[in-house]
Protein backbone atom coordinates (compact mmCIF):
# COMPACT_ATOMS: atom_id res chain seq x y z
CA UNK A 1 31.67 59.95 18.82
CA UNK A 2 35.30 59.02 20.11
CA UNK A 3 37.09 57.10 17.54
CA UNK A 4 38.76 54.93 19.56
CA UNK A 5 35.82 53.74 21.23
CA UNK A 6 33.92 53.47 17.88
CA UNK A 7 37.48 51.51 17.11
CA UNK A 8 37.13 49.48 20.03
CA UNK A 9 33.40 48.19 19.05
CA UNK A 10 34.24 47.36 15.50
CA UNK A 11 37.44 45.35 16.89
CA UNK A 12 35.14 43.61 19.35
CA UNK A 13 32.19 43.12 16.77
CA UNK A 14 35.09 41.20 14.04
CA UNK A 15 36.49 39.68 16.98
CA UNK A 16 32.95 38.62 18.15
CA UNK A 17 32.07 37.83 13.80
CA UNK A 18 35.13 35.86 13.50
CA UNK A 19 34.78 33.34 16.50
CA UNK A 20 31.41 32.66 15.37
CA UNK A 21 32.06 32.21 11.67
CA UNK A 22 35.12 29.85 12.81
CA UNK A 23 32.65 27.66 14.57
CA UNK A 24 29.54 27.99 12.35
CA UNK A 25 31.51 27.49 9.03
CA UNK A 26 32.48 24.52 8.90
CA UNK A 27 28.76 23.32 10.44
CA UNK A 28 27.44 25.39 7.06
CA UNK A 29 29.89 24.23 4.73
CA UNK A 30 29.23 20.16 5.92
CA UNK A 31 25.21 21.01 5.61
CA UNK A 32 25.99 22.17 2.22
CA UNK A 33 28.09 19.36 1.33
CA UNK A 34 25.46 17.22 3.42
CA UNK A 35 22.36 18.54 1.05
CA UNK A 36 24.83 18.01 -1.72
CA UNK A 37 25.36 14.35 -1.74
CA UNK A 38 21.76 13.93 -0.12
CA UNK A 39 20.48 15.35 -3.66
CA UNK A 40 22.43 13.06 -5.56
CA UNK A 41 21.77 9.96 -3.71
CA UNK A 42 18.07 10.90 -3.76
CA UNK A 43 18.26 11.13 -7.74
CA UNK A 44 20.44 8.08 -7.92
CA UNK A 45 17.95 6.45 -5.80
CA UNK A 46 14.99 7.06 -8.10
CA UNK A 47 16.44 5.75 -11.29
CA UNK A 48 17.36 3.00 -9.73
CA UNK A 49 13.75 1.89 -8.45
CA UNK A 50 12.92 2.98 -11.87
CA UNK A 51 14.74 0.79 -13.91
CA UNK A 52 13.79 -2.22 -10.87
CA UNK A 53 10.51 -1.76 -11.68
CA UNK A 54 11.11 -1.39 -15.59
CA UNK A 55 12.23 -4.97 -15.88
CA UNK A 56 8.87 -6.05 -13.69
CA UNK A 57 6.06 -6.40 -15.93
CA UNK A 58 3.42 -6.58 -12.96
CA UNK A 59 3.87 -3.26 -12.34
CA UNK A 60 1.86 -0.79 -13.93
CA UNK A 61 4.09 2.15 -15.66
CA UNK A 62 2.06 5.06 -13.86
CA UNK A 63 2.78 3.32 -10.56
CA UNK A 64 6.23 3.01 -11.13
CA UNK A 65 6.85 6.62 -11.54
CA UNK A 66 5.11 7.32 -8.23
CA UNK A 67 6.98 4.81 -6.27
CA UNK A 68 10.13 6.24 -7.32
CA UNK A 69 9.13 9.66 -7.21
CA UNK A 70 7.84 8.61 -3.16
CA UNK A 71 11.40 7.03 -2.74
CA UNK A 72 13.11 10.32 -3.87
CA UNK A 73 10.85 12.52 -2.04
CA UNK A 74 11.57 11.01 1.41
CA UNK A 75 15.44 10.62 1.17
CA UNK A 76 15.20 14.27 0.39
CA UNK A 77 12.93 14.82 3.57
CA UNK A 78 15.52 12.78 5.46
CA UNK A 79 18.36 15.09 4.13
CA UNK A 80 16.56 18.27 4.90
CA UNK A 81 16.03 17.25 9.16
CA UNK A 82 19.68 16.10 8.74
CA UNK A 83 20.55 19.41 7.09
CA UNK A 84 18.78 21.41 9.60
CA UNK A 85 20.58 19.71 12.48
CA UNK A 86 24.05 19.85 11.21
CA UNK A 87 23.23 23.85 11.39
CA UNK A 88 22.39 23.37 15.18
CA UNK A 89 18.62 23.60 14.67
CA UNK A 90 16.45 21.58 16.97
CA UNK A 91 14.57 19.46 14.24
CA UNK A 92 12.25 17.53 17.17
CA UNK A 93 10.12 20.58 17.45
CA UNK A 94 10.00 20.62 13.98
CA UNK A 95 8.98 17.35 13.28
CA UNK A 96 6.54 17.74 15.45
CA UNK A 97 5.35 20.41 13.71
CA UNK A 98 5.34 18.66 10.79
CA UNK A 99 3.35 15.90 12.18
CA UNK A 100 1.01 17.71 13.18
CA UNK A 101 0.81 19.59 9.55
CA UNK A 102 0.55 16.52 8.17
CA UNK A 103 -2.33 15.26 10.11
CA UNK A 104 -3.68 18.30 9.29
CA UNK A 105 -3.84 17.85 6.01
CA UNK A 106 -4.70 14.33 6.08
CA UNK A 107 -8.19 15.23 7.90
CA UNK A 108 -9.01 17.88 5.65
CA UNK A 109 -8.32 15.86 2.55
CA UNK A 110 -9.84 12.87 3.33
CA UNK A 111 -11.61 12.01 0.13
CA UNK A 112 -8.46 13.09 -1.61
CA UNK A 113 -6.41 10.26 0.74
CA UNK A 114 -8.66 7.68 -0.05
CA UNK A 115 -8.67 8.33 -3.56
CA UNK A 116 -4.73 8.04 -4.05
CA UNK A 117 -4.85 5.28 -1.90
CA UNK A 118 -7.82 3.35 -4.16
CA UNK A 119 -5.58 4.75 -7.12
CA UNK A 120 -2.12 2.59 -5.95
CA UNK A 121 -4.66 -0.21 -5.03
CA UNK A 122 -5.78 -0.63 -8.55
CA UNK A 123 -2.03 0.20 -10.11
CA UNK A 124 -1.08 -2.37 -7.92
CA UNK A 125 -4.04 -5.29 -7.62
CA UNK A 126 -4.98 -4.18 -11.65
CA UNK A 127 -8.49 -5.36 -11.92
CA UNK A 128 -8.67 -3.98 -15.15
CA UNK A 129 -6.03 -2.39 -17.77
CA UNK A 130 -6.05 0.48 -19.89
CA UNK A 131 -8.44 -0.84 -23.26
CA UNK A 132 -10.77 -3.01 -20.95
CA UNK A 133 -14.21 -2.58 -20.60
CA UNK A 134 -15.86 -2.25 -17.10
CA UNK A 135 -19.23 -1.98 -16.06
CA UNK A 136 -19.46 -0.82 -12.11
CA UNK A 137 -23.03 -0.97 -11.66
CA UNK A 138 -23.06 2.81 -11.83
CA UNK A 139 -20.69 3.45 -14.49
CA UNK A 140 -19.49 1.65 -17.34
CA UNK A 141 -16.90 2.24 -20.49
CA UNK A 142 -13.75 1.43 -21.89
CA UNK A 143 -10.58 2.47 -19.70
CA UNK A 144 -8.43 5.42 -21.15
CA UNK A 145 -6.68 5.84 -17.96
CA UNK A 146 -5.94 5.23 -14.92
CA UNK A 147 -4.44 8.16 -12.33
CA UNK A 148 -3.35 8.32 -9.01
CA UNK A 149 -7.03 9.88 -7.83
CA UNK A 150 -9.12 9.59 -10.59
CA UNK A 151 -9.72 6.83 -13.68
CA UNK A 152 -10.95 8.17 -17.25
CA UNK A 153 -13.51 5.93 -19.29
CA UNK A 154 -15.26 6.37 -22.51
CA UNK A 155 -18.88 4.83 -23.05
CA UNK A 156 -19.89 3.03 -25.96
CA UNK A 157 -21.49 5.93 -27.25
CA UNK A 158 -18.76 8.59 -26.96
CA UNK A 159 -19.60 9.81 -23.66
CA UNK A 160 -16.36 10.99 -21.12
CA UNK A 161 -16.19 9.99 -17.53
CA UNK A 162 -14.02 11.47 -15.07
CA UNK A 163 -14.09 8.45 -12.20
CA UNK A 164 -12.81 9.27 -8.68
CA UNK A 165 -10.64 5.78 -7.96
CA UNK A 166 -12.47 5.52 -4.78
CA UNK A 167 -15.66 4.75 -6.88
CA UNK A 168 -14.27 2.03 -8.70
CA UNK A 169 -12.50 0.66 -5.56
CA UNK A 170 -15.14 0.43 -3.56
CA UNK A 171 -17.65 -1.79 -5.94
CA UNK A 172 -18.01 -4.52 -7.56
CA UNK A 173 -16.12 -4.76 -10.92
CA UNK A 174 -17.43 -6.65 -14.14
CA UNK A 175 -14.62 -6.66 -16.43
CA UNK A 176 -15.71 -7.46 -19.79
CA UNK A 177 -12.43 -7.83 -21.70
CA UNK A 178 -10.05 -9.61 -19.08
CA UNK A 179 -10.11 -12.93 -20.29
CA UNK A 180 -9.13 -14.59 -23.66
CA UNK A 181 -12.21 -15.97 -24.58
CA UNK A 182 -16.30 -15.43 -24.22
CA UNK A 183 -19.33 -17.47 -24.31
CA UNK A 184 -21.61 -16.72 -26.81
CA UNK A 185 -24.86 -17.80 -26.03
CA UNK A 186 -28.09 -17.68 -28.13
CA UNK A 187 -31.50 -18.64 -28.51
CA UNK A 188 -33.43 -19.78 -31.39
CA UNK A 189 -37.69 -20.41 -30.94
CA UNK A 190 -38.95 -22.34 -33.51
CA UNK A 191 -42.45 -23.44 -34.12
CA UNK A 192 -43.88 -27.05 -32.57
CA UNK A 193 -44.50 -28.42 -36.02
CA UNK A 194 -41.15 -28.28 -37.16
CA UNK A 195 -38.66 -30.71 -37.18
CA UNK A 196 -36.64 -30.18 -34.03
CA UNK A 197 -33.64 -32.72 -35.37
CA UNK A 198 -33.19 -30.08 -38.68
CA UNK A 199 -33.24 -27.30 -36.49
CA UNK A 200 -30.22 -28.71 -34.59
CA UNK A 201 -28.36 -29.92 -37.39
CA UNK A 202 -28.75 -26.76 -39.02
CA UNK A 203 -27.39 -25.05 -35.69
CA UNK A 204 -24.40 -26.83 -35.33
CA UNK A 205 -22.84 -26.77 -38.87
CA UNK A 206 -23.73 -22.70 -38.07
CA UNK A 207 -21.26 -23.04 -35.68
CA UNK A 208 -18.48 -25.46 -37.85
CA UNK A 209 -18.64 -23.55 -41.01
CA UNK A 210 -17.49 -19.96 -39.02
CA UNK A 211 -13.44 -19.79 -38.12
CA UNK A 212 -14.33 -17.56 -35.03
CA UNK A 213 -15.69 -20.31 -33.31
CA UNK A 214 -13.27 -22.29 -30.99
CA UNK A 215 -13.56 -26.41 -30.97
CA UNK A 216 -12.36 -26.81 -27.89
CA UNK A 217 -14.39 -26.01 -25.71
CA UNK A 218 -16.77 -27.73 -28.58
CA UNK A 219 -20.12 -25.80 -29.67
CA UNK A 220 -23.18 -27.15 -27.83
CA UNK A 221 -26.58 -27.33 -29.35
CA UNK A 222 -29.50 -28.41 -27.59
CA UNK A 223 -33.32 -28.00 -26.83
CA UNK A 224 -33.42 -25.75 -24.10
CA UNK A 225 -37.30 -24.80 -23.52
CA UNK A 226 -40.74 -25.95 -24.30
CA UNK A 227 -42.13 -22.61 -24.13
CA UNK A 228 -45.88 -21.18 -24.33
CA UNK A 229 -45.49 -20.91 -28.29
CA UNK A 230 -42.42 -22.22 -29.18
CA UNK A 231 -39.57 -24.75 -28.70
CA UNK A 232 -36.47 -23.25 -27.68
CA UNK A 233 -33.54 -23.94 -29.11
CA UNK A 234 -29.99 -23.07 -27.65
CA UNK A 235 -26.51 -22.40 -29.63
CA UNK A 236 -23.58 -21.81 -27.42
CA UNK A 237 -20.58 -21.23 -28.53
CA UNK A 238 -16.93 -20.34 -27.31
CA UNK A 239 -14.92 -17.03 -29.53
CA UNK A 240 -11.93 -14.89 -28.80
CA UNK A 241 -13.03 -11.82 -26.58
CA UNK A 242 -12.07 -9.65 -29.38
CA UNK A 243 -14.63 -11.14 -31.72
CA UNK A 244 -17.30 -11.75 -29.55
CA UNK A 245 -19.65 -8.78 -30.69
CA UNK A 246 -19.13 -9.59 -34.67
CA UNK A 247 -19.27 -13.17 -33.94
CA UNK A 248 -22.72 -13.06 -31.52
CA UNK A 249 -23.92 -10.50 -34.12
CA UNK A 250 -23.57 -12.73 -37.53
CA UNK A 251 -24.83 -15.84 -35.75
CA UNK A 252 -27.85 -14.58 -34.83
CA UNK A 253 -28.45 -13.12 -38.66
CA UNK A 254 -27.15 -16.39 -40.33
CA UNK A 255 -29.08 -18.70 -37.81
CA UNK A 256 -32.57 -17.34 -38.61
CA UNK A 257 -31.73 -17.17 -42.36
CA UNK A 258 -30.63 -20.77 -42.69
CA UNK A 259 -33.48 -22.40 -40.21
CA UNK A 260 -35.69 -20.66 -42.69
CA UNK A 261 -33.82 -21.90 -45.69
CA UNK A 262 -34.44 -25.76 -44.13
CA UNK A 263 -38.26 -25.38 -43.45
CA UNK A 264 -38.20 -23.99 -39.68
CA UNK A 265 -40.51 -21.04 -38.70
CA UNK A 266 -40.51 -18.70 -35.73
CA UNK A 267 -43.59 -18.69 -34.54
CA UNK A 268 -45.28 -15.03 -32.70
CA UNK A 269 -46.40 -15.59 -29.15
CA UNK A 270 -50.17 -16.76 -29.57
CA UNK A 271 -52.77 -17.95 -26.73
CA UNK A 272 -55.89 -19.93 -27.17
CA UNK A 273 -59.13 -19.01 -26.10
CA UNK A 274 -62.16 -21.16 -25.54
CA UNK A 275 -65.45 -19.31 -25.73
CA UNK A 276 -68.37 -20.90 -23.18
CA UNK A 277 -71.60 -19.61 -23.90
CA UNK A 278 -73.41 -19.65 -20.19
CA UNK A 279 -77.56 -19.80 -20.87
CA UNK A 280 -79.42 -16.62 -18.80
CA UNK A 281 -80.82 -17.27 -15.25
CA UNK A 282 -84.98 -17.13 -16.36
CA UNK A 283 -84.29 -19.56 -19.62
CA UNK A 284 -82.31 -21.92 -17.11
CA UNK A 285 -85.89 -22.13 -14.76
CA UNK A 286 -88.00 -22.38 -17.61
């Protein structure tokens, strides 16, 4: 080859490299700078809906770390189409690409979707609390945790359930442990004969003499039932929700012993029958 034209075409190439890297340059060096700051506003950012939602207590903790994880995640998105554009990239086409990836992805993940959006529902609304126990209709246990799709529980007899949050969402929820107190409420047959005034009495120093009952609201004790075999007799009573189990379980011992102790029986179901005797047909006519 000549060497002065081979000369000529590397002059013209750094000619040709040097105009564009005086005009692209700076654009790259202000996108750095630009993805720079947009970084650290985007971290400053989430610590600081962090610690907003630290000092709310109606906020559940594993809600707070996605809100401020969302908030960091779309400065950063903003920074990136700003990014792109300071390099003289056409970001419309490419957020309509995205768009369109994301609606993608949103009709192919559909269950997912509506799980993380039951999920923030129930971080947010809180119809129940890690330690409560729920009963669904189909599923029921003490909460373990609850996750942005899915919700663990633990029966009552040791079993694990893995709950997708749209499940829970979209039911009806009993929530056993919510409030304070509980009603315990119990029934006591005792036998016709017996003195129904005793069996009261008894019934209601029951309830005085144990500190887990509340006095206000006040015990009630009252005949409930004249039943087939047996009068019914009805002990209601008002506990912390913490004690209710113990409480309904020592009541029901200690009532039976002590209407026994003061005379009272509980009778078994029984049924009287009357016996006709019906004379034959022929000894009728005779």
């Amino acid at each position: 080859m000549d060497p002065k034209a081979l000369t000529d075409q590397a002059t013209t190439f750094l000619s040709q490299l040097s105009a564009w890297a005086a005009l692209a340059l700076p654009n790259f060096v202000s996108a750095v700078l630009l993805f720079a700051l947009g970084w650290w506003i985007a971290g400053r950012a989430q610590r600081a809906v962090a610690g907003l939602l630290d000092r709310t207590s109606r906020v559940d903790p594993t809600l707070r770390s996605v809100l401020s994880s969302l908030v960091r995640y779309a400065i950063l998105v903003l920074v990136a189409v700003a990014v792109l554009g300071q390099l003289g990239i056409q970001t419309t086409s490419i957020l309509a690409a995205l768009g369109a990836i994301g609606l993608a992805i949103g009709l192919a993940m559909q269950g997912t979707l509506s799980n993380i959006a039951a999920g923030l529902m129930l971080l947010w609304l809180r119809p129940f609390r890690v330690g409560d126990y729920v009963d669904t209709g189909s599923v029921a246990g003490t909460v373990k945790e609850v996750g942005l799709f899915a919700s663990e529980l633990h029966t009552w007899d040791g079993i694990f359930l893995f709950v997708p949050n749209a499940q829970l969402w979209n039911t009806r929820i009993t929530n056993f442990s919510r409030l304070p107190t509980r009603l315990v409420d119990l029934k006591f047959a005792v036998a016709y004969g017996d003195d129904i005034a005793t069996g009261l009495n008894v019934l209601t120093e029951l309830a005085a003499s144990d500190g887990r009952v509340h006095s206000e609201p006040a015990p009630q004790v009252f005949v409930d039932e004249l039943g087939d075999s047996a009068v019914i007799l009805i002990l209601r009573v008002w506990t912390a929700t913490s004690e209710y189990w113990n409480l309904r379980r020592d009541l029901t011992r200690r009532g039976k012993s002590e209407l026994e102790a003061a005379g009272l029986s509980f009778p078994f179901p029984q049924r009287d029958v009357h016996i006709h005797s019906v004379q034959p047909d022929h000894e009728a006519a005779a």
